[in-house]
N, C-alpha and C. Protein backbone atom coordinates (compact mmCIF):
# COMPACT_ATOMS: atom_id res chain seq x y z
N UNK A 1 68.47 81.68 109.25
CA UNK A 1 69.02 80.84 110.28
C UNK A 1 68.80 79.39 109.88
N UNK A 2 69.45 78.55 110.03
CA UNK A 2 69.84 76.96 109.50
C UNK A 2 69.27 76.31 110.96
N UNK A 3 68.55 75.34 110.49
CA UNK A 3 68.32 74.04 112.03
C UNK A 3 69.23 73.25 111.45
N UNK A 4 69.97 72.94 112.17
CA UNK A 4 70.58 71.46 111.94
C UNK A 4 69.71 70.13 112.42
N UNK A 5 68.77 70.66 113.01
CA UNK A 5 67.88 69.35 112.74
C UNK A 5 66.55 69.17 113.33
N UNK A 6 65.49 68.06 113.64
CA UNK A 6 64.50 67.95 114.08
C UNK A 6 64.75 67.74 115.64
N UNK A 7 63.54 68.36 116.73
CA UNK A 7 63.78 67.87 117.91
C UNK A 7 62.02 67.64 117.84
N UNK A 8 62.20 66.37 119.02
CA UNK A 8 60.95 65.89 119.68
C UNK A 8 61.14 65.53 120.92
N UNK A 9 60.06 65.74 121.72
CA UNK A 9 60.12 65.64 123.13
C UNK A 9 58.73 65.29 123.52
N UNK A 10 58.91 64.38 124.69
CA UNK A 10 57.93 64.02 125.66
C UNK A 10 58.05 64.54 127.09
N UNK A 11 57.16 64.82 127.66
CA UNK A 11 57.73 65.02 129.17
C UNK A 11 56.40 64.43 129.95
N UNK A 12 56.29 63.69 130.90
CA UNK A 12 55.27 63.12 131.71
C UNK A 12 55.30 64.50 132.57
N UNK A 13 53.78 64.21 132.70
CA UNK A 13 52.88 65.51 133.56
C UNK A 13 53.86 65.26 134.83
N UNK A 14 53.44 63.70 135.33
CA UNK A 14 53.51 64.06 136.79
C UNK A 14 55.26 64.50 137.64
N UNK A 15 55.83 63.97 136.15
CA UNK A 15 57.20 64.89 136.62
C UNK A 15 57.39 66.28 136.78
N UNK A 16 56.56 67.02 135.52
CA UNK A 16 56.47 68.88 135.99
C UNK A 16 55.58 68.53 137.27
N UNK A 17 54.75 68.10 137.10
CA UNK A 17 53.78 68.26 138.98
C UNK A 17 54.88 68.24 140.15
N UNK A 18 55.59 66.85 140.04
CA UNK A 18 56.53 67.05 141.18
C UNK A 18 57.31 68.50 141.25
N UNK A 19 58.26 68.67 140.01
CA UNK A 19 58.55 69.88 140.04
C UNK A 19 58.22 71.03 140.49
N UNK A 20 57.18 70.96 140.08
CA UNK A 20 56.21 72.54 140.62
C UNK A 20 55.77 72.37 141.97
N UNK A 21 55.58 70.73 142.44
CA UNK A 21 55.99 70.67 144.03
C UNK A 21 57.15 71.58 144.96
N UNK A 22 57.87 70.79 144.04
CA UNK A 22 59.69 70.33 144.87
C UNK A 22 60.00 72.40 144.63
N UNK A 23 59.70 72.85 143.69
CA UNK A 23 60.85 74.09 143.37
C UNK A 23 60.12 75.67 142.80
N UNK A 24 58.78 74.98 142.84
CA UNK A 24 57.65 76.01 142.41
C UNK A 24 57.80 77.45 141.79
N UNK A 25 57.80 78.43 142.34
CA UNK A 25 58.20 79.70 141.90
C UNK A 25 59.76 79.83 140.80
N UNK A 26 60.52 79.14 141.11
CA UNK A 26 62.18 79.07 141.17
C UNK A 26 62.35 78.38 140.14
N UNK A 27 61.71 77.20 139.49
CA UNK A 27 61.65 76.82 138.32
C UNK A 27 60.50 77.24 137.65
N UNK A 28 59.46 77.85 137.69
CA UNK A 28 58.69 79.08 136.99
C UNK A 28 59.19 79.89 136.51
N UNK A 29 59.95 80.39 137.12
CA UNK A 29 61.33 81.75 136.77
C UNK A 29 61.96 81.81 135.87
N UNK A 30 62.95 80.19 136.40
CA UNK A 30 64.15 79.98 135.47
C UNK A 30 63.53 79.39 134.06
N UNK A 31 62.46 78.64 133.57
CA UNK A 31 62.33 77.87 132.47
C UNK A 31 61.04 78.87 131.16
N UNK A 32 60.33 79.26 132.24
CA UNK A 32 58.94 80.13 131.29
C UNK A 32 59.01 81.38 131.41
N UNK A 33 58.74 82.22 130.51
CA UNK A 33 58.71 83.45 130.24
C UNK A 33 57.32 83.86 131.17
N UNK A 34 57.08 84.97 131.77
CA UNK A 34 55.46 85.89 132.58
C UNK A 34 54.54 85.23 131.41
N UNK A 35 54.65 85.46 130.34
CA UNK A 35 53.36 84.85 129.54
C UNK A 35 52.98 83.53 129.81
N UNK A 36 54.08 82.99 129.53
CA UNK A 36 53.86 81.24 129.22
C UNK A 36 52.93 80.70 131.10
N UNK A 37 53.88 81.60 132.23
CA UNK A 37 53.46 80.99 133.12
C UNK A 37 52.30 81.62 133.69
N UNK A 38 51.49 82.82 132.91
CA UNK A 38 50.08 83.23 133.53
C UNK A 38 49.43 82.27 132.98
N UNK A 39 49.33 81.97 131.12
CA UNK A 39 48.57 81.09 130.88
C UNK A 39 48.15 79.74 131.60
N UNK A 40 49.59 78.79 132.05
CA UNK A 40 48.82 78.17 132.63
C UNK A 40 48.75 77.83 133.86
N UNK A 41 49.00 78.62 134.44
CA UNK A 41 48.24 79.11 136.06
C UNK A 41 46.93 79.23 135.93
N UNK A 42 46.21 79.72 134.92
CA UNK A 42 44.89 79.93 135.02
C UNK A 42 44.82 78.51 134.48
N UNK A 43 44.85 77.26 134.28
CA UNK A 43 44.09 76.39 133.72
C UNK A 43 43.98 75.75 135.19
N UNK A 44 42.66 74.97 135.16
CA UNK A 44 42.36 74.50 136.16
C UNK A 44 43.44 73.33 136.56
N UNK A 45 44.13 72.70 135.76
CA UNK A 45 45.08 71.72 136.26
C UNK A 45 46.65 72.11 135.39
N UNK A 46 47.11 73.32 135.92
CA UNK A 46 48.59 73.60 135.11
C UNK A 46 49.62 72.69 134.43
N UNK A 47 49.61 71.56 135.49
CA UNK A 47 51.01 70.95 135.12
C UNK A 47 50.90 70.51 133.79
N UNK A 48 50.06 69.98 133.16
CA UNK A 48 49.85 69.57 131.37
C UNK A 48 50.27 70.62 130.45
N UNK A 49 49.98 71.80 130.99
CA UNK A 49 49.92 72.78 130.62
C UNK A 49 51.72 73.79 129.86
N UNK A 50 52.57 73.50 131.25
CA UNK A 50 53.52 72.96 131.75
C UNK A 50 54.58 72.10 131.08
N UNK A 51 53.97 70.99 131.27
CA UNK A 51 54.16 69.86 130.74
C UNK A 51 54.69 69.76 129.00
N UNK A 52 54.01 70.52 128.27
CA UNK A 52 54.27 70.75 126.65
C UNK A 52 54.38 71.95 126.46
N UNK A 53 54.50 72.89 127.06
CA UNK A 53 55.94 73.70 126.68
C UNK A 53 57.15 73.59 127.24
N UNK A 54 57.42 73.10 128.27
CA UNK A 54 58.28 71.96 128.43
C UNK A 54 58.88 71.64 127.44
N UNK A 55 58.15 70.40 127.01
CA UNK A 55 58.86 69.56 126.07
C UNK A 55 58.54 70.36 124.68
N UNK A 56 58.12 71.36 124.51
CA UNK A 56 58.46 71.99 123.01
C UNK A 56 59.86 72.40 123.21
N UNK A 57 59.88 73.32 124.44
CA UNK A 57 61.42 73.73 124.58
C UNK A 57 62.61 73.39 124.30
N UNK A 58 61.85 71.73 125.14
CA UNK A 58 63.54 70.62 124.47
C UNK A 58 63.74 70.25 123.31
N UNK A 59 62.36 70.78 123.10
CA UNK A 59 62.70 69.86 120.83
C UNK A 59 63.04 71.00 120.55
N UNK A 60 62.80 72.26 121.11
CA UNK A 60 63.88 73.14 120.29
C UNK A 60 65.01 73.34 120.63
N UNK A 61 65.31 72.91 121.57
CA UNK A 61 67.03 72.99 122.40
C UNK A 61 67.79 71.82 121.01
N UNK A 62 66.87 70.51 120.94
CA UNK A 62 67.26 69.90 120.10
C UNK A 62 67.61 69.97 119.06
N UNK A 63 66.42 71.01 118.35
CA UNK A 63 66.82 71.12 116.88
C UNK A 63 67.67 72.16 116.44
N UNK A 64 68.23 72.84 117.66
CA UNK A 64 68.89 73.60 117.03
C UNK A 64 70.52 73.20 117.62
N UNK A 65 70.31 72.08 118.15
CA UNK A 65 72.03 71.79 118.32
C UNK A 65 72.29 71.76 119.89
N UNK A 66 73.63 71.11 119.76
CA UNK A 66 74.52 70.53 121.28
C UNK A 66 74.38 72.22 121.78
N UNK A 67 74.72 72.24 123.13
CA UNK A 67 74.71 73.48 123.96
C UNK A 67 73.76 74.77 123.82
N UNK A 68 72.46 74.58 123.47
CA UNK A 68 71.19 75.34 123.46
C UNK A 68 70.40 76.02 124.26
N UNK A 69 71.25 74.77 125.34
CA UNK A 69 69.95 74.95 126.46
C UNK A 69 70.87 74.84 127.65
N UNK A 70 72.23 75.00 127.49
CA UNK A 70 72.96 75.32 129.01
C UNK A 70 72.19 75.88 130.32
N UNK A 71 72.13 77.21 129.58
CA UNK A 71 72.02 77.96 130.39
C UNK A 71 70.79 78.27 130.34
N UNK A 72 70.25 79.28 132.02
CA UNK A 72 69.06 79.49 132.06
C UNK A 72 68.18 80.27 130.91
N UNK A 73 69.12 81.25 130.88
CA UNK A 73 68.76 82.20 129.96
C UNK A 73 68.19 81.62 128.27
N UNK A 74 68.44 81.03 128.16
CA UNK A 74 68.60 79.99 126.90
C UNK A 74 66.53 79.60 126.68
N UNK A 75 66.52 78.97 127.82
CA UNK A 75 65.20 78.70 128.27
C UNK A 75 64.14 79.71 128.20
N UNK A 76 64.18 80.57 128.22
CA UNK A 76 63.72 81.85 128.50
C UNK A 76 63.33 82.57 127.26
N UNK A 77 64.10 82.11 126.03
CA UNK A 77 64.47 82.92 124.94
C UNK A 77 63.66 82.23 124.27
N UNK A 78 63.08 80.98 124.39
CA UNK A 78 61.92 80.50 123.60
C UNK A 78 60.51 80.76 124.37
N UNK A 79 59.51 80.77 123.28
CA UNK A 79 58.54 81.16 123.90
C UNK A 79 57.00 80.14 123.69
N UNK A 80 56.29 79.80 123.88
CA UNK A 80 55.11 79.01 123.59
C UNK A 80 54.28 79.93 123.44
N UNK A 81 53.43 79.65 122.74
CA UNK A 81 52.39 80.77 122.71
C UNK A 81 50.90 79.71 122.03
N UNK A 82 49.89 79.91 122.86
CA UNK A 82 48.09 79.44 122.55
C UNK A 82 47.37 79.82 121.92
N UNK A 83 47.16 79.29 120.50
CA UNK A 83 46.61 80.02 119.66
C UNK A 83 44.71 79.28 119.32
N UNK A 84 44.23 79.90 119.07
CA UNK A 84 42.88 78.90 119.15
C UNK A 84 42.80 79.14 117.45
N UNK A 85 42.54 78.00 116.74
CA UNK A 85 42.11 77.50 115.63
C UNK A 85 40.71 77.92 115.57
């Protein structure tokens, strides 16, 4: 499989915080896979947590090109995963 290119992303915490305010369960659903969102439910402060897989997501929506990330499903199909060094 070919990237057509590099993605990078930032996402400020306190925007997933609002989020997980404003839409909680419903954007849990639609954006993270059961894994991604047990992990960080258990951290004492999620949204950081959140927060950069998030924005890994979009650098990969990025690097792999225009229309990646339409759809929900799209979101879903990438995964983050915590590995301890």
């Amino acid at each position: 499989m070919d990237i057509p290119g590099i993605g990078t992303d930032l996402v400020d915490c306190g925007r997933i915080r609002r989020i997980l305010g404003r839409h909680g369960d419903a954007f849990l659903r639609r954006v993270f896979t059961e894994a991604e969102s047990a992990y960080c439910l258990r951290m004492a402060d999620p949204a950081p947590h959140f927060a950069a897989r998030f924005a890994a997501k979009e650098a990969a929506s990025n690097a792999f090109g225009p229309g990646s990330g339409e759809d929900s499903t799209s979101w879903r199909t990438s995964s983050r995963r915590s590995t301890t060094l």
